[in-house]
C-alpha atoms as a PDB file:
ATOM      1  CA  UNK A   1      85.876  41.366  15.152  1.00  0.00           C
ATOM      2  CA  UNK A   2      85.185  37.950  15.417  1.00  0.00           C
ATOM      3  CA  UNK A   3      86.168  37.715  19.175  1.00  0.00           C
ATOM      4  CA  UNK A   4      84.535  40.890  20.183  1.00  0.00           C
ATOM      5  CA  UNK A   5      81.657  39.335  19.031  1.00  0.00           C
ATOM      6  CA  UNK A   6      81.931  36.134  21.182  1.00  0.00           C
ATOM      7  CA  UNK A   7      82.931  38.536  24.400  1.00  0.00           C
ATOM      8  CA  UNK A   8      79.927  40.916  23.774  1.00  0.00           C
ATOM      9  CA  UNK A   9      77.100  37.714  23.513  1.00  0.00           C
ATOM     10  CA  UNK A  10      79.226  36.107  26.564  1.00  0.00           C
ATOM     11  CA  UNK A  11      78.721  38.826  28.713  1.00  0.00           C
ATOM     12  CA  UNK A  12      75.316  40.265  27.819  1.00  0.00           C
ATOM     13  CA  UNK A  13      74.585  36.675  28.656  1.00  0.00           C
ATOM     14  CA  UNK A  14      76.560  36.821  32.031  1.00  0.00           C
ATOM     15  CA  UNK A  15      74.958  39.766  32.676  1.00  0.00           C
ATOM     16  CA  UNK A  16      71.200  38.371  32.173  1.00  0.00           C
ATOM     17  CA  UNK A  17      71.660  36.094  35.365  1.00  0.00           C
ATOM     18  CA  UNK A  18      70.571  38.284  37.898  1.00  0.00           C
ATOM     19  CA  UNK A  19      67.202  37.803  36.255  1.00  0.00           C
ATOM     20  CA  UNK A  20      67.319  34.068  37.777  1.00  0.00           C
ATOM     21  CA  UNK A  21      66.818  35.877  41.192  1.00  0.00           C
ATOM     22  CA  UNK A  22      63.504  36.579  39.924  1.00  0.00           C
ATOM     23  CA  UNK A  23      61.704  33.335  40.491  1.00  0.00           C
ATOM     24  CA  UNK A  24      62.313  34.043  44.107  1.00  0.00           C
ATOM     25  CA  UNK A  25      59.540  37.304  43.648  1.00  0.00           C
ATOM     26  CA  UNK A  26      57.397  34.329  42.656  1.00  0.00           C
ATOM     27  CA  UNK A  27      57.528  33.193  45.880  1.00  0.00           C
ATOM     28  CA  UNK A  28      54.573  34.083  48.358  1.00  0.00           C
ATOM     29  CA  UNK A  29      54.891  37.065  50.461  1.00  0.00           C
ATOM     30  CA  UNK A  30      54.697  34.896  53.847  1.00  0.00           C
ATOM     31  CA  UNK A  31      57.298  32.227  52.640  1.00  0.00           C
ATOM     32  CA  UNK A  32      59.394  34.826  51.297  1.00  0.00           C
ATOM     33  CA  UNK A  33      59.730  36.907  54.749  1.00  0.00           C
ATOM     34  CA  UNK A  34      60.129  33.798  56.562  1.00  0.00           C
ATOM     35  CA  UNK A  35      63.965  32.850  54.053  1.00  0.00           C
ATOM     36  CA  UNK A  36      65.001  36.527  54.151  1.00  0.00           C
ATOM     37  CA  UNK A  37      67.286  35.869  56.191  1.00  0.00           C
ATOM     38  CA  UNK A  38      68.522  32.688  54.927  1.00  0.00           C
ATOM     39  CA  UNK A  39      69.282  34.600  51.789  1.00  0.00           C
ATOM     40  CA  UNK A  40      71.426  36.946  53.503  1.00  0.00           C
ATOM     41  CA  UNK A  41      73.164  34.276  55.544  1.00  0.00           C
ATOM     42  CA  UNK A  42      73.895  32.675  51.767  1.00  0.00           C
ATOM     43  CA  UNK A  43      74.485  36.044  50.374  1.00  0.00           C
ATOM     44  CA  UNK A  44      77.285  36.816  53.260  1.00  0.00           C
ATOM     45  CA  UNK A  45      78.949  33.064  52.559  1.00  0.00           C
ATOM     46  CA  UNK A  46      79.268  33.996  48.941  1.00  0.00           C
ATOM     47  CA  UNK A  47      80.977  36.788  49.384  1.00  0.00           C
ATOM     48  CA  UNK A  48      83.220  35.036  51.703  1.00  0.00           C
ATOM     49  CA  UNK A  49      83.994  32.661  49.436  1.00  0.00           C
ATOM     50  CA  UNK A  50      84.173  34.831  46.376  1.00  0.00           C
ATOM     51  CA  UNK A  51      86.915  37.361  47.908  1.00  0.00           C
ATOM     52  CA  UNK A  52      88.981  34.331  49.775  1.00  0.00           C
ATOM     53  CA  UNK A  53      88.676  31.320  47.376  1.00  0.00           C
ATOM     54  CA  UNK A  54      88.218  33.591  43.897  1.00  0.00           C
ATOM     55  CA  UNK A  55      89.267  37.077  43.422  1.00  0.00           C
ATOM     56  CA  UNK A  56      92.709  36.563  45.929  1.00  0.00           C
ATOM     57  CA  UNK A  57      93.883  33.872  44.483  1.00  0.00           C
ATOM     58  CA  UNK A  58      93.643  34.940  40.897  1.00  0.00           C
ATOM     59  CA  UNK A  59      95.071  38.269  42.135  1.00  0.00           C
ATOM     60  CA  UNK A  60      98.055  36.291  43.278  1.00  0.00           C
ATOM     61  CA  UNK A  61      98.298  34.146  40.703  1.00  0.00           C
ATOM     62  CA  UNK A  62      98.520  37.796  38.296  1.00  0.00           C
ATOM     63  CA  UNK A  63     101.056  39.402  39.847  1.00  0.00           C
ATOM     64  CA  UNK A  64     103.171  35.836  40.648  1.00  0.00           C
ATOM     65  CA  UNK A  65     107.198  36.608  40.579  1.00  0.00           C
ATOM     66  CA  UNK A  66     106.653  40.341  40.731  1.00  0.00           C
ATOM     67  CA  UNK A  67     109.055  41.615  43.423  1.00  0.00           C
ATOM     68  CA  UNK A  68     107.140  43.065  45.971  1.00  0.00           C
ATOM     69  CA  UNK A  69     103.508  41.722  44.602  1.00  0.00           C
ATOM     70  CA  UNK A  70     102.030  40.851  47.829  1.00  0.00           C
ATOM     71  CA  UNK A  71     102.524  43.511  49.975  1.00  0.00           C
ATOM     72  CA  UNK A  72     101.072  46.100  46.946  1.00  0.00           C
ATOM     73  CA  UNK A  73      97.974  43.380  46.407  1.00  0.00           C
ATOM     74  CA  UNK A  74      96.912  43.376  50.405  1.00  0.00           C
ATOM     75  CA  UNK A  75      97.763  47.141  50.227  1.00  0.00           C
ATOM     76  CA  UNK A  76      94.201  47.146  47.471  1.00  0.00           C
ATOM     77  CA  UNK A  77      92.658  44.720  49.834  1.00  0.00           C
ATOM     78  CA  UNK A  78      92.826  47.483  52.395  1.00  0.00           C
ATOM     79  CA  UNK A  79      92.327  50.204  50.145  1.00  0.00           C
ATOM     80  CA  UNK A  80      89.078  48.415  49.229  1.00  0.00           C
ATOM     81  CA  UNK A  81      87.731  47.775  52.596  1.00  0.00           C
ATOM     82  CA  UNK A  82      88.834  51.147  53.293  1.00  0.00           C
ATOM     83  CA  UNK A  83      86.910  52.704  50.468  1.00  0.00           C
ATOM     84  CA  UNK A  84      83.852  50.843  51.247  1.00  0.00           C
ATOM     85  CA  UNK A  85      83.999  51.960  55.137  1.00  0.00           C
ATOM     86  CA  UNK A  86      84.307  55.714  54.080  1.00  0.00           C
ATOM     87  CA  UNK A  87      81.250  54.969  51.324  1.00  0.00           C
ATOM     88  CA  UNK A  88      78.774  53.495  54.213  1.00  0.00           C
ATOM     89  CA  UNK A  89      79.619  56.200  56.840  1.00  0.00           C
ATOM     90  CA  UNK A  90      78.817  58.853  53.822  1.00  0.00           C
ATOM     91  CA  UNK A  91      75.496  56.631  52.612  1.00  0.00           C
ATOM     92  CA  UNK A  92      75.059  56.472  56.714  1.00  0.00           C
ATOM     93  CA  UNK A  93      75.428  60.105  57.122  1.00  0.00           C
ATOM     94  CA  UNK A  94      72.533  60.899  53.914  1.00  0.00           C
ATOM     95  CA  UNK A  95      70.532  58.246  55.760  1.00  0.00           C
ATOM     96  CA  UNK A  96      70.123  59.748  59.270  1.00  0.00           C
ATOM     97  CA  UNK A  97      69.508  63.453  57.531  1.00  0.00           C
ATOM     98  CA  UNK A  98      66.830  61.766  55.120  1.00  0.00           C
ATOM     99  CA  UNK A  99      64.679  60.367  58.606  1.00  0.00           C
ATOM    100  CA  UNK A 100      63.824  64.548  58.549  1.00  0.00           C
ATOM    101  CA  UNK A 101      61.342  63.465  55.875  1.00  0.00           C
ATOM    102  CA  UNK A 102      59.516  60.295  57.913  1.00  0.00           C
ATOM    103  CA  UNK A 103      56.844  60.002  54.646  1.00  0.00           C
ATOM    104  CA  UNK A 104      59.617  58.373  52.170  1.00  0.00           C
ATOM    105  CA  UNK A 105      60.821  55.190  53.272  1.00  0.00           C
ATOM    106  CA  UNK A 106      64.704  54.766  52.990  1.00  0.00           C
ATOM    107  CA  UNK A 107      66.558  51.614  52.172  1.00  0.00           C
ATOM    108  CA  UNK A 108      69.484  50.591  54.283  1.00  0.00           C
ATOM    109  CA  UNK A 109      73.227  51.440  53.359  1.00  0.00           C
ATOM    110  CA  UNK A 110      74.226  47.836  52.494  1.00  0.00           C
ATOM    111  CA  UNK A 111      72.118  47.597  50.093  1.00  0.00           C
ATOM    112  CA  UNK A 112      74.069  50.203  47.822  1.00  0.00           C
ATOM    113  CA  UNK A 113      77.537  48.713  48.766  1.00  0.00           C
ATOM    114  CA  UNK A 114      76.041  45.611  47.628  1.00  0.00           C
ATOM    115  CA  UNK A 115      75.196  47.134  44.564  1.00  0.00           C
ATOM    116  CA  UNK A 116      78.393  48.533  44.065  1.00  0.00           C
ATOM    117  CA  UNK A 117      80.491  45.505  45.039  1.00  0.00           C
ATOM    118  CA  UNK A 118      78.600  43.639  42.857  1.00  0.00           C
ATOM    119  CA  UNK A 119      79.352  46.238  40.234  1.00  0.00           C
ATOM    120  CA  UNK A 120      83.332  46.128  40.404  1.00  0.00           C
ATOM    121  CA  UNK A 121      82.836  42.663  40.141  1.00  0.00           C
ATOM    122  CA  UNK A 122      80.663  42.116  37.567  1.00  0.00           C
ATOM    123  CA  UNK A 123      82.752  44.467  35.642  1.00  0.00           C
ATOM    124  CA  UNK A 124      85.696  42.468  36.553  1.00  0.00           C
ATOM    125  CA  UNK A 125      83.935  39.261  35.087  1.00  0.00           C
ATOM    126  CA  UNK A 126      83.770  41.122  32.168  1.00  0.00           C
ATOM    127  CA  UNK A 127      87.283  41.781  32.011  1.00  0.00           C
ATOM    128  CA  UNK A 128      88.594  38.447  32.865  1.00  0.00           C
ATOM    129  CA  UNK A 129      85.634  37.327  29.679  1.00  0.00           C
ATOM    130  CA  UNK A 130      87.599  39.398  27.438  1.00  0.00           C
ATOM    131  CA  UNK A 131      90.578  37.993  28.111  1.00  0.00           C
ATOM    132  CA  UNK A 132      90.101  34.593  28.331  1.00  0.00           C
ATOM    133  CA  UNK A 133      88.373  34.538  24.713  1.00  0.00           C
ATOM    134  CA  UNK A 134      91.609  37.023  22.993  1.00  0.00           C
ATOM    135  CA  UNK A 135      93.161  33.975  23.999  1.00  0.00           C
ATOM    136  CA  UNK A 136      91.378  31.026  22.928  1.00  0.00           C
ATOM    137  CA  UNK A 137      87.781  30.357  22.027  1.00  0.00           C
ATOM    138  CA  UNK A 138      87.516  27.581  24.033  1.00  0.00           C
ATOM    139  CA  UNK A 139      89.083  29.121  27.051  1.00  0.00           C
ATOM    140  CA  UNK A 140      86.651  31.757  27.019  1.00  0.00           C
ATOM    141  CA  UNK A 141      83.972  29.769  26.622  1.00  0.00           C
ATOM    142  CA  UNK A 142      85.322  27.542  29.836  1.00  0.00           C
ATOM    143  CA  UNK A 143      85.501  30.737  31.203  1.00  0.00           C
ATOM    144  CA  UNK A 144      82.147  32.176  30.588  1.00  0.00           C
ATOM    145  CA  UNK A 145      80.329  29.374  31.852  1.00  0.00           C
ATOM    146  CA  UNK A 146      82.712  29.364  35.578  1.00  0.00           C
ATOM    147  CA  UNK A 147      81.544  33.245  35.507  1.00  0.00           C
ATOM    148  CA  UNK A 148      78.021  32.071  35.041  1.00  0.00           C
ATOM    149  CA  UNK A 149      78.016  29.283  37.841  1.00  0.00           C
ATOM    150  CA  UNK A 150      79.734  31.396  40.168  1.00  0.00           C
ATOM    151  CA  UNK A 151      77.023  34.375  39.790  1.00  0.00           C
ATOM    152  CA  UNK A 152      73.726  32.392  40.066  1.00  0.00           C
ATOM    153  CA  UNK A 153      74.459  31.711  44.071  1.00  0.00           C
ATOM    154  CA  UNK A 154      75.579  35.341  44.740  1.00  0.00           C
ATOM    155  CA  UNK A 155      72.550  36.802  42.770  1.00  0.00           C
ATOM    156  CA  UNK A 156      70.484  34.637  44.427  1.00  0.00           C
ATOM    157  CA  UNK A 157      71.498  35.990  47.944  1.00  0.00           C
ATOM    158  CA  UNK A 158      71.879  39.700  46.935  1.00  0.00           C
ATOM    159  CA  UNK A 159      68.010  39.747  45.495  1.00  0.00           C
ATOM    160  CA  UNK A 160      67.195  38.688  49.443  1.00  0.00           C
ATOM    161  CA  UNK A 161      69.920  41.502  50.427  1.00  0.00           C
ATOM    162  CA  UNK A 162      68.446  44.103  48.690  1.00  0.00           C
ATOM    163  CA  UNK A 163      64.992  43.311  49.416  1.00  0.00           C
ATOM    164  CA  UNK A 164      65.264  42.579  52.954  1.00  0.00           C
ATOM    165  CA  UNK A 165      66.966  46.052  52.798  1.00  0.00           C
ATOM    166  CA  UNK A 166      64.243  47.387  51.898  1.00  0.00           C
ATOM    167  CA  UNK A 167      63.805  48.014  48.065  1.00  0.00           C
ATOM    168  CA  UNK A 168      60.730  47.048  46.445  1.00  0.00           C
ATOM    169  CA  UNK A 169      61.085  43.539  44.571  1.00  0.00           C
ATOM    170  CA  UNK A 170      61.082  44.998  40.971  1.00  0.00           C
ATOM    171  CA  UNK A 171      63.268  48.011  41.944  1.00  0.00           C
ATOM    172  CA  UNK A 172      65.761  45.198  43.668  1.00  0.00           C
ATOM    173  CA  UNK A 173      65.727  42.848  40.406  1.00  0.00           C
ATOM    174  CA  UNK A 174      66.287  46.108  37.961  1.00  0.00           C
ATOM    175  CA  UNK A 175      69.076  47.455  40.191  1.00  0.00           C
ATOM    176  CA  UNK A 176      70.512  44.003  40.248  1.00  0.00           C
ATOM    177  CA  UNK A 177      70.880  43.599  36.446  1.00  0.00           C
ATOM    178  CA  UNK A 178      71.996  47.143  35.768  1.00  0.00           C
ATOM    179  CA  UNK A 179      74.439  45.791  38.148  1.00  0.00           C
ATOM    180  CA  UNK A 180      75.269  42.827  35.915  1.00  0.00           C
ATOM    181  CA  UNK A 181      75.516  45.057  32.745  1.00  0.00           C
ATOM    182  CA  UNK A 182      78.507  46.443  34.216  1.00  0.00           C
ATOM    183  CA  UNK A 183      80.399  42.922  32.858  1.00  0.00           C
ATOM    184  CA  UNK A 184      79.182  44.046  29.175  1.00  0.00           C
ATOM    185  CA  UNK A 185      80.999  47.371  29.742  1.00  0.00           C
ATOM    186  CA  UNK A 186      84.274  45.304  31.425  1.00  0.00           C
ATOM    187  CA  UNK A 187      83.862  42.788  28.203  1.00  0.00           C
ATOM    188  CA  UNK A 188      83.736  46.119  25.549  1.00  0.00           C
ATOM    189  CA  UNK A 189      86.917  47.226  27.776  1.00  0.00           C
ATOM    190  CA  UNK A 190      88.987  44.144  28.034  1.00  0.00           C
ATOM    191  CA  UNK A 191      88.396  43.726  24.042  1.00  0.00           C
ATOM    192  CA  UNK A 192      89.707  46.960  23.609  1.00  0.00           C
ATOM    193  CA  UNK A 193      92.803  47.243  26.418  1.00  0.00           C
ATOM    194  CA  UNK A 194      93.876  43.581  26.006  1.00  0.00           C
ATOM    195  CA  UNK A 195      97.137  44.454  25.728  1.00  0.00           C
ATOM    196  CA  UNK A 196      97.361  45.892  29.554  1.00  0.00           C
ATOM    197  CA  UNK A 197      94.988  43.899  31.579  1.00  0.00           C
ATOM    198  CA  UNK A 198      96.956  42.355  33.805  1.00  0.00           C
ATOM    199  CA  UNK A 199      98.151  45.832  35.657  1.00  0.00           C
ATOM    200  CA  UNK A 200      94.084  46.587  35.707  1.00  0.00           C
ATOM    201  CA  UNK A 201      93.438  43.230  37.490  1.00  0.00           C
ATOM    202  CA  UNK A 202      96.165  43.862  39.408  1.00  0.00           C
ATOM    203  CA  UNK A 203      94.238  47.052  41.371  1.00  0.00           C
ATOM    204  CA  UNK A 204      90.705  45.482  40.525  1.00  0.00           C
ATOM    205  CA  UNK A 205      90.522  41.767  42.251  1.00  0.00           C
ATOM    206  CA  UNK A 206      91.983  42.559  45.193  1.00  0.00           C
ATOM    207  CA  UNK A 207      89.536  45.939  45.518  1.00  0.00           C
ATOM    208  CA  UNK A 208      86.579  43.541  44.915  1.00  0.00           C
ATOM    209  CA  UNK A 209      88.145  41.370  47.473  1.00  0.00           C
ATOM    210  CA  UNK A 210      88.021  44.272  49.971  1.00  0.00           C
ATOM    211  CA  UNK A 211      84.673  45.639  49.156  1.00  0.00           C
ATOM    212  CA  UNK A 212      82.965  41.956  50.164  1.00  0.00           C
ATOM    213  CA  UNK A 213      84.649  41.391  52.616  1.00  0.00           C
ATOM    214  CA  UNK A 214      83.798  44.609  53.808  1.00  0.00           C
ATOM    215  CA  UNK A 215      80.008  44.157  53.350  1.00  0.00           C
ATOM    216  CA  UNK A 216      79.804  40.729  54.376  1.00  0.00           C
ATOM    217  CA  UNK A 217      81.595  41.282  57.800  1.00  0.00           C
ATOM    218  CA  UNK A 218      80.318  44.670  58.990  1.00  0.00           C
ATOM    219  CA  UNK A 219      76.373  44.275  57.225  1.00  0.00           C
ATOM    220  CA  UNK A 220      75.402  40.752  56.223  1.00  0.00           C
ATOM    221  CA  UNK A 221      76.880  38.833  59.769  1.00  0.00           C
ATOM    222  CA  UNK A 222      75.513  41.050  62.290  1.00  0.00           C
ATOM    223  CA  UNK A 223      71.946  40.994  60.568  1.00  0.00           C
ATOM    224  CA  UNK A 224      72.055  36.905  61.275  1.00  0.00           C
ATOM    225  CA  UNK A 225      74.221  36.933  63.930  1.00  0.00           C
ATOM    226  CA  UNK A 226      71.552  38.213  67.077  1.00  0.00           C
ATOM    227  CA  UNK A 227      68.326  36.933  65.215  1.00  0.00           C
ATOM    228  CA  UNK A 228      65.809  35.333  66.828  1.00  0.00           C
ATOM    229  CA  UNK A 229      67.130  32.004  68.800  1.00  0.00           C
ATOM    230  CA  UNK A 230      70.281  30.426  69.173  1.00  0.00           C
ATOM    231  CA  UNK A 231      69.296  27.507  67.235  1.00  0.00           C
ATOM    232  CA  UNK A 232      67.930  29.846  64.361  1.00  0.00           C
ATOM    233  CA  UNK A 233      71.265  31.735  64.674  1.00  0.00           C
ATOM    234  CA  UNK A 234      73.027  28.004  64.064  1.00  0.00           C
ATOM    235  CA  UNK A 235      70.724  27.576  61.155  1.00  0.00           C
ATOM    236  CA  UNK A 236      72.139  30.855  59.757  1.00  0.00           C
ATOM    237  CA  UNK A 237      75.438  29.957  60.292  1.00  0.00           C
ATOM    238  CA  UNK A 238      75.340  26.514  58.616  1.00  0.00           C
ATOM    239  CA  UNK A 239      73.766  27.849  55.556  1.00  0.00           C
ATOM    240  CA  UNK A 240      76.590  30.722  55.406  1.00  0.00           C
ATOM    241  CA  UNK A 241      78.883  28.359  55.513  1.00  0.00           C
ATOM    242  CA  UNK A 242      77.169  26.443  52.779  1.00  0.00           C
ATOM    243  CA  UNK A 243      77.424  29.374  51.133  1.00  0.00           C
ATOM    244  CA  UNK A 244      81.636  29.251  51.159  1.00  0.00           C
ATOM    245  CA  UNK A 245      81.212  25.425  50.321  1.00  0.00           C
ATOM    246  CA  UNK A 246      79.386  26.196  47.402  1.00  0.00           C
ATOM    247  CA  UNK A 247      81.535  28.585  46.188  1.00  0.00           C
ATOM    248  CA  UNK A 248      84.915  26.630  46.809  1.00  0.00           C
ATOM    249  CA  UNK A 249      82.916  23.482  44.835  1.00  0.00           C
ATOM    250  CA  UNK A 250      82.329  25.762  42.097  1.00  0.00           C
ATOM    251  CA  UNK A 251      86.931  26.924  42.449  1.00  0.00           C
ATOM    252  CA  UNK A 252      87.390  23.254  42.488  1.00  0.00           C
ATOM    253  CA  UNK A 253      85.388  22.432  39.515  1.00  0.00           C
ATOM    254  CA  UNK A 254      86.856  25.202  37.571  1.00  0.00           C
ATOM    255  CA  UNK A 255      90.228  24.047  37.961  1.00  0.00           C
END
């Protein structure tokens, strides 16, 4: 009981760092509009980064000298881009009915895959918490604090995401950390499955994978991409970029 205890404080702490996107809503209104979109240039990098230089290669690195491994790992990869396709048409679909009723305002699709995404992979965190600490203590406390430094960017950029998209700052930081609680539930899950996590991971990473890659390429790029002027476009370039920089810094440390 002693390690659930360690996973359950480790990931309700995890799952508290979305609330570090909230000294952006500190920010004044002007400023804030004018780095929107440098938050979802940062926001797309992240996810980049995460799906190509975190959740792959630990999805390799599971299912190493399994005959065949690859091919069914890339096979998710699809299957979560796929999924998350299908899911935006459908959101897409509600969205164009819902402009019938011009009084409410709607939010934009991405920002529910974002939510979701986020979700899977907070939930994942959770997961690869649990395990880390059945373990060893001190691996799962290595571990927790990689989960932690990896988050902060990504939160940072999906609080502009969901915003920009056009929640309401408080609804966009309360959907953000009932996105984060998600790694309690993975944590409570792990604890309790330990003994067949790796086939879960197996499916799960390379889903995640999908699912940013997915959002990033088809919602967060072509929001920067035709923006304003071509050296504002550079800008946003450079700091998505910074955003996969950060993100490999943070694999590199880790290792």
């Amino acid at each position: 009981m002693e390690v659930f205890f360690y996973i359950l404080i480790s990931t309700f702490l995890v799952s508290l760092i979305p609330f570090i996107s909230a000294l952006i809503l500190l920010l004044k209104e002007e400023f804030f509009s004018k780095i929107l979109l440098i938050l979802v240039a940062f926001a797309a990098g992240t996810l980049i980064g995460s799906a190509f230089l975190h959740l792959l290669p630990e999805a390799i690195e599971a299912t190493r000298g399994e005959e065949g491994s690859l091919l069914i790992l890339f096979l998710y990869l699809i299957l979560g881009f796929s999924f998350f396709y299908i899911l935006e048409t459908f959101i897409g679909w509600h969205h164009h009915h819902a402009r019938e009723h011009p009084e409410v305002k709607m939010v934009k699709p991405v920002a529910y895959l974002i939510l979701v995404s986020d979700g899977i992979h907070n939930f994942i965190d959770g997961l690869i918490i649990a395990s880390s600490y059945i373990l060893s203590f001190p691996l799962g406390v290595a571990t927790t604090l990689a989960v932690a430094f990896h988050e902060i960017p990504q939160e940072v950029g999906d609080i502009g995401v969901l915003i920009h998209s056009g929640f309401k700052k408080t609804q966009a930081l309360f959907f953000n950390f009932f996105s984060g609680v998600l790694a309690v539930f993975g944590g409570i899950i792990g604890f309790l499955l330990s003994g067949s996590l790796e086939g879960s991971m197996t499916f799960l990473l390379p889903l995640a994978a999908g699912a940013f890659i997915y959002t990033a390429s088809s919602d967060l790029i072509p929001e920067i991409k035709h923006k304003d002027t071509p050296q504002r476009g550079l800008i946003y370039f450079f700091i998505f970029l910074f955003g996969i920089a950060l993100m490999l810094a943070i694999k590199l440390l880790g290792e």
